[in-house]
N, C-alpha and C. Protein backbone atom coordinates (compact mmCIF):
# COMPACT_ATOMS: atom_id res chain seq x y z
N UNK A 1 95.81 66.54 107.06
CA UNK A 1 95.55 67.98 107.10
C UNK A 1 94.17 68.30 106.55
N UNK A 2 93.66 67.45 105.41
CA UNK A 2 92.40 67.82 105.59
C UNK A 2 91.31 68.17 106.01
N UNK A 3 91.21 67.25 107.03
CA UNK A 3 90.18 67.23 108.24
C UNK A 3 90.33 69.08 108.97
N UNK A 4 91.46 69.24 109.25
CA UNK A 4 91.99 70.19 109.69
C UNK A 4 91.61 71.34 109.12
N UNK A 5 91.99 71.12 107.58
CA UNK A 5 91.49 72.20 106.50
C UNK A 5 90.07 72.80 106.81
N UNK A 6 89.33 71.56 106.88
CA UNK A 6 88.20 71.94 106.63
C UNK A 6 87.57 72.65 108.05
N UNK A 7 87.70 71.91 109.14
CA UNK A 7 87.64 72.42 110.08
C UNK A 7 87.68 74.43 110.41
N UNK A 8 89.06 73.98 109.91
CA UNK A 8 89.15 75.86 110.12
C UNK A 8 88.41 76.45 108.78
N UNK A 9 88.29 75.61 108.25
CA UNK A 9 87.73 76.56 106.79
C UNK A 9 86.38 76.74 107.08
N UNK A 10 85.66 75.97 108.14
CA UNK A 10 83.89 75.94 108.25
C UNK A 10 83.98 77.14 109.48
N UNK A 11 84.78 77.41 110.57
CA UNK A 11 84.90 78.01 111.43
C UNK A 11 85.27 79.27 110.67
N UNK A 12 85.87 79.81 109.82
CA UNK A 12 85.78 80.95 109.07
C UNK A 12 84.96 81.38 108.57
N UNK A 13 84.74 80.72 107.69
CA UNK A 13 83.20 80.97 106.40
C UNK A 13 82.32 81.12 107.15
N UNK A 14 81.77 80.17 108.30
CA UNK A 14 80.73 80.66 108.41
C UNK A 14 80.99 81.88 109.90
N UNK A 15 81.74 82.23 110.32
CA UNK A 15 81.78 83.58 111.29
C UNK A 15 81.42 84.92 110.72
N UNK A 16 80.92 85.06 109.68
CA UNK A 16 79.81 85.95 109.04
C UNK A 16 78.76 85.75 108.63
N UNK A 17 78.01 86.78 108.16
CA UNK A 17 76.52 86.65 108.15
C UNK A 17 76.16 88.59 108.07
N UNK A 18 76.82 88.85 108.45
CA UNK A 18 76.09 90.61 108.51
C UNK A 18 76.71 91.31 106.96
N UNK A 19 75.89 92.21 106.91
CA UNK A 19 76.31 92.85 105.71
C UNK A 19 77.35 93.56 106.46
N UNK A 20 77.56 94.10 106.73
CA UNK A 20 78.65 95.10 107.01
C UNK A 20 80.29 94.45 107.23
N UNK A 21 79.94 93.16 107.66
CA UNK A 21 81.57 92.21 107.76
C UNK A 21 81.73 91.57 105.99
N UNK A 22 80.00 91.25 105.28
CA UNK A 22 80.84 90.93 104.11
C UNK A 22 80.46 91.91 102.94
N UNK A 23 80.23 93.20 103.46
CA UNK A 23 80.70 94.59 102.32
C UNK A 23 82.49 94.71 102.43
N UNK A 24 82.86 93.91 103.96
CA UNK A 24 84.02 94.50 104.41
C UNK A 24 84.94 93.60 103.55
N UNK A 25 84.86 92.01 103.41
CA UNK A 25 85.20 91.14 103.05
C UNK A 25 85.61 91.11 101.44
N UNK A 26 84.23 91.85 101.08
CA UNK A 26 84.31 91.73 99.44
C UNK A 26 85.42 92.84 99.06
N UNK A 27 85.37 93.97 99.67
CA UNK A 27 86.03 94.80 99.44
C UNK A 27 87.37 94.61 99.89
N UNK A 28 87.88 93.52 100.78
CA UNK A 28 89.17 93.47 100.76
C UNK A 28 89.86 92.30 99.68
N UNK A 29 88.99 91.48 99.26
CA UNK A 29 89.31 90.66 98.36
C UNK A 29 89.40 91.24 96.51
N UNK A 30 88.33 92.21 96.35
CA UNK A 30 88.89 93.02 95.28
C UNK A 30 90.63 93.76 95.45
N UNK A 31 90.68 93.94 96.69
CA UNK A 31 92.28 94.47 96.86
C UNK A 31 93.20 93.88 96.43
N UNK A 32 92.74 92.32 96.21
CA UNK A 32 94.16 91.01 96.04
C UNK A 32 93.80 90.87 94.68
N UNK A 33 92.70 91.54 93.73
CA UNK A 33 93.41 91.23 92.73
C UNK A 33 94.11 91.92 91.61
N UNK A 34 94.78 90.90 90.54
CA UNK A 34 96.17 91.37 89.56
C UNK A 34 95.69 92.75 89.06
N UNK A 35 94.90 93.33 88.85
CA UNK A 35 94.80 94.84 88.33
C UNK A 35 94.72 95.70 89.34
N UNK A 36 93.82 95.54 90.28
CA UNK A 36 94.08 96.42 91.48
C UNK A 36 95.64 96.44 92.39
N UNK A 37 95.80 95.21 92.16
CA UNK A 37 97.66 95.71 93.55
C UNK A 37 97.99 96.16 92.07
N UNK A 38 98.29 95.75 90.87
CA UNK A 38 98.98 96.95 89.72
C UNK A 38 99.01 98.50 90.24
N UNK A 39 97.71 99.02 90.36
CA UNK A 39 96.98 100.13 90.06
C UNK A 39 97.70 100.62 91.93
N UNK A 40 98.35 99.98 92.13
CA UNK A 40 98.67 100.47 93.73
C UNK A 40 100.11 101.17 93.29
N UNK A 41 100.79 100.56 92.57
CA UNK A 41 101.88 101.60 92.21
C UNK A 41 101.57 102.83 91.56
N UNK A 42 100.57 102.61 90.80
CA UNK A 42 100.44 104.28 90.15
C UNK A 42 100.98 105.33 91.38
N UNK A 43 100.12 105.50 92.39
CA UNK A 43 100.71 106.32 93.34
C UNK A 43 102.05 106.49 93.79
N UNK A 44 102.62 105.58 93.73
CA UNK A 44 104.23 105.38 94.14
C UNK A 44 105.05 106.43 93.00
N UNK A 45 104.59 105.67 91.46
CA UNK A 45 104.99 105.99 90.56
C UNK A 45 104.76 107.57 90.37
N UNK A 46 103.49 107.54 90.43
CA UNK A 46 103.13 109.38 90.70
C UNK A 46 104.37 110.33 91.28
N UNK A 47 104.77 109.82 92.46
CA UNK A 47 105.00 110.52 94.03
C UNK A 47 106.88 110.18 93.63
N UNK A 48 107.34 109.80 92.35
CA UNK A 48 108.52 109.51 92.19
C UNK A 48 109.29 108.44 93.17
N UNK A 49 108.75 107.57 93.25
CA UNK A 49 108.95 106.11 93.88
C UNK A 49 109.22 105.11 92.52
N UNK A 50 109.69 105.33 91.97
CA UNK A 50 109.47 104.53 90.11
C UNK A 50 110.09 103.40 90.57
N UNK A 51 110.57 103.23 91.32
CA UNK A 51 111.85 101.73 91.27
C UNK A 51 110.82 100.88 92.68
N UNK A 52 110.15 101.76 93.44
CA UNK A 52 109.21 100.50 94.09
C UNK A 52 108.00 100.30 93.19
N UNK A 53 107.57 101.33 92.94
CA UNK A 53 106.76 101.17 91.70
C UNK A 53 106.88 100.07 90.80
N UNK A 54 108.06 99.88 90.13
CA UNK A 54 108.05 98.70 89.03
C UNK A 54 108.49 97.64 89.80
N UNK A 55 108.79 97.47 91.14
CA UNK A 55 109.48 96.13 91.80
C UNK A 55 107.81 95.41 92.06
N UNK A 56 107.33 96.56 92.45
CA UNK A 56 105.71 96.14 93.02
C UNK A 56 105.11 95.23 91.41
N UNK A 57 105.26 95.95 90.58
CA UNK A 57 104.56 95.20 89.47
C UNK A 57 105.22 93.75 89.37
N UNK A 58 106.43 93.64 89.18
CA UNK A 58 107.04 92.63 88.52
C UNK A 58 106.93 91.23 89.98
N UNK A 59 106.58 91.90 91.33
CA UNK A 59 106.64 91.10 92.38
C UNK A 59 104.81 90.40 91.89
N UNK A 60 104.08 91.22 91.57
CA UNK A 60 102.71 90.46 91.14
C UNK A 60 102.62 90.03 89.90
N UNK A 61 103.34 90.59 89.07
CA UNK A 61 103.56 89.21 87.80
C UNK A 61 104.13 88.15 88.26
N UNK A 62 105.55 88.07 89.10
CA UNK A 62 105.63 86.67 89.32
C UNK A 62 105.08 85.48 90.28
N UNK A 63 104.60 86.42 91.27
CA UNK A 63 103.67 85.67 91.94
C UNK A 63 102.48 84.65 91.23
N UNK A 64 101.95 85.86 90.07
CA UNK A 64 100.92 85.62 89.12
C UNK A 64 101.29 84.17 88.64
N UNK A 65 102.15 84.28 87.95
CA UNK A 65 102.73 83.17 86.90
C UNK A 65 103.29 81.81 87.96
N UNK A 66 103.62 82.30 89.13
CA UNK A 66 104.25 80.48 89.74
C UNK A 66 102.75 80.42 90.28
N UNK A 67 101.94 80.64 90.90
CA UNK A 67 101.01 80.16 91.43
C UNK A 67 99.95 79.45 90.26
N UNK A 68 99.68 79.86 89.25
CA UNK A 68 99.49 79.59 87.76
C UNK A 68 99.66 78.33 88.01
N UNK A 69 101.27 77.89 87.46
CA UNK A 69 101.72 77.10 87.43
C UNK A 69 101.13 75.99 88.20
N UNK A 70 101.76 76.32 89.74
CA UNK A 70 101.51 75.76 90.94
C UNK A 70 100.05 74.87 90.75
N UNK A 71 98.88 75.95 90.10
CA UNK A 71 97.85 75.37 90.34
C UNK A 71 97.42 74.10 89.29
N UNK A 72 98.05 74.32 88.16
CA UNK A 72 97.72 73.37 86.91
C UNK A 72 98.48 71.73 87.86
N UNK A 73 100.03 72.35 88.61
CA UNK A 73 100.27 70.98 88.97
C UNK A 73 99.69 70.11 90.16
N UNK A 74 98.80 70.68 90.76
CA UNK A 74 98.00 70.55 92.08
C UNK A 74 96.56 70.16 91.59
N UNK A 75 95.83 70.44 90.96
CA UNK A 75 94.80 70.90 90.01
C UNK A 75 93.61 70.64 91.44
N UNK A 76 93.47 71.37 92.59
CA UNK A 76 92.75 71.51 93.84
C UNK A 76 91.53 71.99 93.25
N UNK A 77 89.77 71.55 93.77
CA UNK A 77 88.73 72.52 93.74
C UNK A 77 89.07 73.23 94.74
N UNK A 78 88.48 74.44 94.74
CA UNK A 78 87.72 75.16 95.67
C UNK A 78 86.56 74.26 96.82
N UNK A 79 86.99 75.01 97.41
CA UNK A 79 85.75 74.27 98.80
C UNK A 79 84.20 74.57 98.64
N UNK A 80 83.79 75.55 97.74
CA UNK A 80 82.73 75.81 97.37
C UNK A 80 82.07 74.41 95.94
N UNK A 81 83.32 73.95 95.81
CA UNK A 81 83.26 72.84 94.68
C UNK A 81 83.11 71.66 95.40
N UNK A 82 83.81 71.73 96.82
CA UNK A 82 83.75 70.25 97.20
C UNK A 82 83.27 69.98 98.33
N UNK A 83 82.44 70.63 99.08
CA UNK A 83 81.91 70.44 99.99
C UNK A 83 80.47 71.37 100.01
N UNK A 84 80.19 70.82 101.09
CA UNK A 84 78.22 71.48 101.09
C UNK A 84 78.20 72.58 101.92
N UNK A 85 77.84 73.13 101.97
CA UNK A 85 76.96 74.60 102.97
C UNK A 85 78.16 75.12 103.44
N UNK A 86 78.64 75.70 102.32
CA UNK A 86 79.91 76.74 102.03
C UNK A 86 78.87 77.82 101.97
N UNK A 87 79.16 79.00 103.09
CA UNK A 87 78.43 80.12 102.90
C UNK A 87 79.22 80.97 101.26
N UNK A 88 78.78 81.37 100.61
CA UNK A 88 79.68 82.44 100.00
C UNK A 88 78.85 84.22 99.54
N UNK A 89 79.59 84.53 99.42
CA UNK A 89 79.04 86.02 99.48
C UNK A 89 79.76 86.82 98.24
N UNK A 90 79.21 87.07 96.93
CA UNK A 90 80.43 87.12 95.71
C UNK A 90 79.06 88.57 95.04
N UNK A 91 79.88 89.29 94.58
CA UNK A 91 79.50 90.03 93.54
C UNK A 91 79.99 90.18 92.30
N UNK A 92 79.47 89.71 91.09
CA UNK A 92 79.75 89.11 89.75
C UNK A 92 80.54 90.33 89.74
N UNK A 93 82.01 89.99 89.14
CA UNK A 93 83.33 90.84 88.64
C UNK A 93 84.23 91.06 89.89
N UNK A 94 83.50 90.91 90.80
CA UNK A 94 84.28 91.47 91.80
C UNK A 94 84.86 90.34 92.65
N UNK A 95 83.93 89.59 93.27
CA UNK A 95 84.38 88.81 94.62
C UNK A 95 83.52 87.33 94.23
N UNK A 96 84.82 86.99 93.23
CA UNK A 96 84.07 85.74 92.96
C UNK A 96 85.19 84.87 92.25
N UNK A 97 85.20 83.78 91.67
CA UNK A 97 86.52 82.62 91.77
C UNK A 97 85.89 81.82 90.72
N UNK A 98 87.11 81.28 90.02
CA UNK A 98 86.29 80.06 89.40
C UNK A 98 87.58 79.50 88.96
N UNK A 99 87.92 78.25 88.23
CA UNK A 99 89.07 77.20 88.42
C UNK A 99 89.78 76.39 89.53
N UNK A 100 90.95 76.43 89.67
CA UNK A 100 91.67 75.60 90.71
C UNK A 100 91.85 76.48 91.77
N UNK A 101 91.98 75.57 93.18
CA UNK A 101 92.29 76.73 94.56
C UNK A 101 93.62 76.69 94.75
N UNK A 102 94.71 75.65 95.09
CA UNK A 102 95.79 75.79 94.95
C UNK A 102 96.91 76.45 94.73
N UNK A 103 97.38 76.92 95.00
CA UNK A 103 97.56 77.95 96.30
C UNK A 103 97.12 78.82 95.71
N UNK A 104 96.25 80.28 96.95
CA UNK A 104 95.60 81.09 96.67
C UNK A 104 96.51 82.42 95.72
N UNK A 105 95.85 82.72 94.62
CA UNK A 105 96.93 83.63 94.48
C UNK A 105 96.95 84.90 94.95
N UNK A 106 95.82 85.60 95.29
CA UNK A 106 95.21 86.48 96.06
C UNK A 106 96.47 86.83 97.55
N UNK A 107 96.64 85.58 97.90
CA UNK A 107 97.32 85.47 99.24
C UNK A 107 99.15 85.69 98.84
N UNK A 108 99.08 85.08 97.62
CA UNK A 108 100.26 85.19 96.94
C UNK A 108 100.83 86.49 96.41
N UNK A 109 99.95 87.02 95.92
CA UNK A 109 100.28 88.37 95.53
C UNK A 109 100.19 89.38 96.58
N UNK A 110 99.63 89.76 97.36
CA UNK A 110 99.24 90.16 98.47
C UNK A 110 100.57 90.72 99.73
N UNK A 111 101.02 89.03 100.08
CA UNK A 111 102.42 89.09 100.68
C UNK A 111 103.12 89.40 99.55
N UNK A 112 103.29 88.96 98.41
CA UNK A 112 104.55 89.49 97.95
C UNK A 112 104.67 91.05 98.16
N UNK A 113 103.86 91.67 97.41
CA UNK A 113 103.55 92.71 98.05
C UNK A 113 104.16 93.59 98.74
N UNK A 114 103.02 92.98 99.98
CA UNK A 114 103.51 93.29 101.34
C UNK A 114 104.65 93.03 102.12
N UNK A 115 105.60 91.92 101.39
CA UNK A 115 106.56 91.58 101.98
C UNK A 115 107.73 92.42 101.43
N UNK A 116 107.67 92.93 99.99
CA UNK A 116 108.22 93.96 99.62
C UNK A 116 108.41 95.59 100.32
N UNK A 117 107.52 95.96 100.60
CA UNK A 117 107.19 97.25 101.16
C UNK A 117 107.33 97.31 102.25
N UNK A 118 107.11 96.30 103.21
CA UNK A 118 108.34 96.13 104.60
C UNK A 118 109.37 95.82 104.52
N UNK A 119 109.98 95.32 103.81
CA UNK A 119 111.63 95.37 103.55
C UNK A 119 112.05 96.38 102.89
N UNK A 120 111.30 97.37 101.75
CA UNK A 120 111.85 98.48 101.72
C UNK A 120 111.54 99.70 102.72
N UNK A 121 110.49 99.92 103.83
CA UNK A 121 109.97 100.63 104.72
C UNK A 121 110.59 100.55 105.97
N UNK A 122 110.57 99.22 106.37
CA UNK A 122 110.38 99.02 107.74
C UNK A 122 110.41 99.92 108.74
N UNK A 123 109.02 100.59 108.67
CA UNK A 123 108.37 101.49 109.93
C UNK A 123 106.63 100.54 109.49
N UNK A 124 105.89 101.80 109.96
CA UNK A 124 104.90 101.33 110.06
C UNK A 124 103.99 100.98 108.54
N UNK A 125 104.34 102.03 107.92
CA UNK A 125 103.88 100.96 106.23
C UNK A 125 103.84 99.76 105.96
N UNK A 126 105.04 99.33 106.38
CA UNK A 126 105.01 97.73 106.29
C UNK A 126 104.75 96.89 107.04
N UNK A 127 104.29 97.43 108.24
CA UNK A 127 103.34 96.68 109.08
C UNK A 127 101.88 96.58 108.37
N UNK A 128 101.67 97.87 108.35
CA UNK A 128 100.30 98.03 107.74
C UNK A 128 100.27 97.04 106.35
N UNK A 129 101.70 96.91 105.59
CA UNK A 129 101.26 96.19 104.09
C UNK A 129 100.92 94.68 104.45
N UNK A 130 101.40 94.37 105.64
CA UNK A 130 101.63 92.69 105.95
C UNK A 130 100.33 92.46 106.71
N UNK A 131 99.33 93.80 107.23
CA UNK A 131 98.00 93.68 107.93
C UNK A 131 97.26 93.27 107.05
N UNK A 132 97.33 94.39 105.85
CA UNK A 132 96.45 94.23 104.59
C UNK A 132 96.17 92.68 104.04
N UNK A 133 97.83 92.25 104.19
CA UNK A 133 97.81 91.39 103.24
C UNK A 133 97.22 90.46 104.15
N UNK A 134 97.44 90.16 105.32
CA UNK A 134 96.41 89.15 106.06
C UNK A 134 95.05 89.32 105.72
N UNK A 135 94.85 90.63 105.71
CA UNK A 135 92.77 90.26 105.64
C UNK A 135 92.58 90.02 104.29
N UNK A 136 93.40 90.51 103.34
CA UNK A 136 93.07 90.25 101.78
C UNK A 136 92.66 88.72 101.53
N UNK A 137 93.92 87.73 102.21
CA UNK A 137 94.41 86.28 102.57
C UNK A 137 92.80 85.76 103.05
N UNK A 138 92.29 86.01 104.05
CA UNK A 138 91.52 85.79 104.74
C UNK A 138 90.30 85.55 104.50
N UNK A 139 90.02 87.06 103.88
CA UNK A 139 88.35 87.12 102.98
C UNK A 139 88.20 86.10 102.28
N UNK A 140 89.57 85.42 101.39
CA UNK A 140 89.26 84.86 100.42
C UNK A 140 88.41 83.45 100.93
N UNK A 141 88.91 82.94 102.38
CA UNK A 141 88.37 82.10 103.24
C UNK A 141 87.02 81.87 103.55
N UNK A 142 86.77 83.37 104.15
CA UNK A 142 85.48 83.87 104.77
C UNK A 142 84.58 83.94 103.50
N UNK A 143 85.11 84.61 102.36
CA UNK A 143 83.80 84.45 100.84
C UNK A 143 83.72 82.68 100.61
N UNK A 144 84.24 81.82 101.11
CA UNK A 144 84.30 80.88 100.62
C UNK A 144 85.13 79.92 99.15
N UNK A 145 85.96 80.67 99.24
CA UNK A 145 86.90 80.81 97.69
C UNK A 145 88.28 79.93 98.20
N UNK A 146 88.34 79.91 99.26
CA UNK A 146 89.86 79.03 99.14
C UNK A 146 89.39 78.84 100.79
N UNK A 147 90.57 77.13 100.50
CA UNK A 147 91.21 76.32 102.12
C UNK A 147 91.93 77.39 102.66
N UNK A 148 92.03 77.14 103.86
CA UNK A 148 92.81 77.79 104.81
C UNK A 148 94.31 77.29 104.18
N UNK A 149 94.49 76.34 103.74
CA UNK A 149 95.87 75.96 103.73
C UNK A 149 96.66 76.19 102.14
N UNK A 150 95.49 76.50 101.03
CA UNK A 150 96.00 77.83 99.69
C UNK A 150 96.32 78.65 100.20
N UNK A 151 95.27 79.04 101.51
CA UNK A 151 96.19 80.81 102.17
C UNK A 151 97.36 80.57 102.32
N UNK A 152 97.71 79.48 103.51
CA UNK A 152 98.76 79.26 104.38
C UNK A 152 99.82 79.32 102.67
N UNK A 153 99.74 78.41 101.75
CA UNK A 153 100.61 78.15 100.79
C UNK A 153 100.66 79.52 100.05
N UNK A 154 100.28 80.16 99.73
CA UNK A 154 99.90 81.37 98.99
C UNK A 154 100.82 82.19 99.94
N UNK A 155 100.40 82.36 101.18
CA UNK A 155 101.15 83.52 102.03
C UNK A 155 102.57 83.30 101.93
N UNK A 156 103.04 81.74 102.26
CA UNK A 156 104.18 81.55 102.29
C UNK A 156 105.03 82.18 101.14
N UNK A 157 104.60 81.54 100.16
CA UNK A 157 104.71 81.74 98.65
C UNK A 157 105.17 83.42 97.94
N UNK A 158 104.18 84.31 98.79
CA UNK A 158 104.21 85.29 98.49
C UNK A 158 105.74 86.07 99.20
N UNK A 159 105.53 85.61 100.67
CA UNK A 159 107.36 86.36 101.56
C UNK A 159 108.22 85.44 100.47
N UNK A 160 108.18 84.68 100.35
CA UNK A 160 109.10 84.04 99.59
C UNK A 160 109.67 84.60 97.96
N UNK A 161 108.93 84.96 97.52
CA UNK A 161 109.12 85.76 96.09
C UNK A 161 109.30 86.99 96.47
N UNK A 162 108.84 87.69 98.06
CA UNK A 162 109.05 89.10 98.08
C UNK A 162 110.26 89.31 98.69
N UNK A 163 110.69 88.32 99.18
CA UNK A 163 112.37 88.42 99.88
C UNK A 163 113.35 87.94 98.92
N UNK A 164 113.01 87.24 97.92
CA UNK A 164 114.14 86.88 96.69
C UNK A 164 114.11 88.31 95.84
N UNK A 165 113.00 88.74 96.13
CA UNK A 165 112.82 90.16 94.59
C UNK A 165 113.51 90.96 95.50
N UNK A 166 113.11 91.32 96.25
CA UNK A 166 114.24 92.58 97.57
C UNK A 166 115.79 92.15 97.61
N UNK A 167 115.97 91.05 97.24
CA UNK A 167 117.36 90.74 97.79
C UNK A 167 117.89 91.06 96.26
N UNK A 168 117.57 90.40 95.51
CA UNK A 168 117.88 90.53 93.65
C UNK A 168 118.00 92.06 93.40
N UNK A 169 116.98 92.62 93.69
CA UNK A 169 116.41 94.47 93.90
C UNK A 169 117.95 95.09 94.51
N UNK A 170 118.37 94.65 95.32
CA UNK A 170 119.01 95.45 96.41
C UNK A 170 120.39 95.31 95.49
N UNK A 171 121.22 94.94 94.98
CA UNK A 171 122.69 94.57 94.59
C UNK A 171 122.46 95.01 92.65
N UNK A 172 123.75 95.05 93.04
CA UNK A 172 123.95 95.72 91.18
C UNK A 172 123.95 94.38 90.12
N UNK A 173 123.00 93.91 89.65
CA UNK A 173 122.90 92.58 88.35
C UNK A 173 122.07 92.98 87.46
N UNK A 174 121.81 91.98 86.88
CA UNK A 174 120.90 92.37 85.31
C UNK A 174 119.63 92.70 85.75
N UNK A 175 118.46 92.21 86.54
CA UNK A 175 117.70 93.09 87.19
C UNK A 175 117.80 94.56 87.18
N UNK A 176 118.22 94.91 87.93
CA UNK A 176 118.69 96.29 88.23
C UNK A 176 119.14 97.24 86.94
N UNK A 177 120.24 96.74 86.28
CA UNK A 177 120.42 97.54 84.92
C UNK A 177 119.27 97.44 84.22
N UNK A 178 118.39 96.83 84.00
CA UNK A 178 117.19 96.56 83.28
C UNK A 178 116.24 97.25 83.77
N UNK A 179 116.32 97.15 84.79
CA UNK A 179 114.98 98.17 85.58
C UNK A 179 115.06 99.59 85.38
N UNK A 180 116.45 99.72 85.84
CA UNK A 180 116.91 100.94 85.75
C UNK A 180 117.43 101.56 84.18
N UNK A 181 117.16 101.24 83.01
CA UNK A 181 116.77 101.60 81.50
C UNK A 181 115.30 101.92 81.70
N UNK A 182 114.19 100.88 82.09
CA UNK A 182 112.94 100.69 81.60
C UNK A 182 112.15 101.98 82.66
N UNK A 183 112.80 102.06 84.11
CA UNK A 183 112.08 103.04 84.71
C UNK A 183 112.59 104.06 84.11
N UNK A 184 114.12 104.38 83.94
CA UNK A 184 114.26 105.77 83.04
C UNK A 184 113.34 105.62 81.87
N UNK A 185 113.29 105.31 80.48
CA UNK A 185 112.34 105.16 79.42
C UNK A 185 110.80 105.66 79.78
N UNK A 186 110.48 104.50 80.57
CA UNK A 186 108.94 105.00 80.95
C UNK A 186 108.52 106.58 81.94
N UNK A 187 109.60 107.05 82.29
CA UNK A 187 109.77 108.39 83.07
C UNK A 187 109.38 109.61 82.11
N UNK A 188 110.49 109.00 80.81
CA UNK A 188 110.42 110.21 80.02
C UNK A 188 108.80 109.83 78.95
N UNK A 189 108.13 109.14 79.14
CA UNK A 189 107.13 109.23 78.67
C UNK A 189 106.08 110.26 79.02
N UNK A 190 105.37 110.67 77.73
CA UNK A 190 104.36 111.73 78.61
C UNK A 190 103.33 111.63 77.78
């Protein structure tokens, strides 16, 4: 699969070059990360959505933490680490990487996400969350920050934690009583 990897990973990265595809790029890769998808429930939470609201958080903490994991046991460079004439396109704080690639977490958090909000939607929101989450996935490619196949693992990774949290979410267990204390509590905060 390497060969493969790389293949599609040189056919990505380098299919830009204009500012306007990587203003587009950078700005979708700030979207995938852990403070910004946070900062995506505020609105939910605002608009009295509190229970997708906190599913959304706790779906990007755990994404956060197995891909973590994932990566210490993989311990992958980046392709910008291991190969030559990796275009990349990064603005310090924003659109830029550093440690292990393994699986992307960007891609991870992203679908979870998104895989959440179409299983609680399913109309067009959650089409749109699973669009997002592809180009979020993607940029990270095109900036030069991850293999095609951290995406592929990352994406997987992500439906996978977002269909166990929806299914856990959906039925009456300790989840649920817990959520449902902590969203009441944090409600009556002001």
């Amino acid at each position: 699969m390497t060969g493969l990897d790389e293949e599609v990973f040189r056919s990505l990265n380098q299919a830009g070059g204009n500012l306007a595809l990587d203003a587009l790029m950078v700005a979708l890769t700030v979207l995938g990360f852990i403070w910004v998808m946070v900062v995506f429930a505020a609105p939910l939470w605002i608009t009295k959505h509190r229970t997708l609201a906190f599913d959304l958080v706790v779906a990007v903490i755990v994404a956060s933490a197995v891909v973590e994991a994932l990566k210490l046991i993989f311990d992958r460079s980046r392709p910008l680490e291991s190969i030559e004439d990796v275009r990349t396109t990064s603005i310090p704080w924003f659109a830029t990487a550093s440690g292990l690639s393994f699986p992307s977490g960007h891609a991870a958090r992203a679908f979870a996400v998104g895989t959440l909000v179409l299983l609680r939607s399913r109309n067009a929101c959650g089409a749109s969350a699973i669009a997002l989450a592809s180009a979020i996935a993607l940029s990270r490619v095109y900036l030069g920050l991850h293999w095609p196949s951290d995406i592929l693992v990352g994406a997987l990774l992500g439906v996978a934690i977002g269909t166990v949290l929806h299914r856990v979410q959906s039925r009456e267990n300790w989840y649920v009583g817990i959520r449902t204390k902590l969203v009441s509590a944090l409600g009556k905060m002001k």
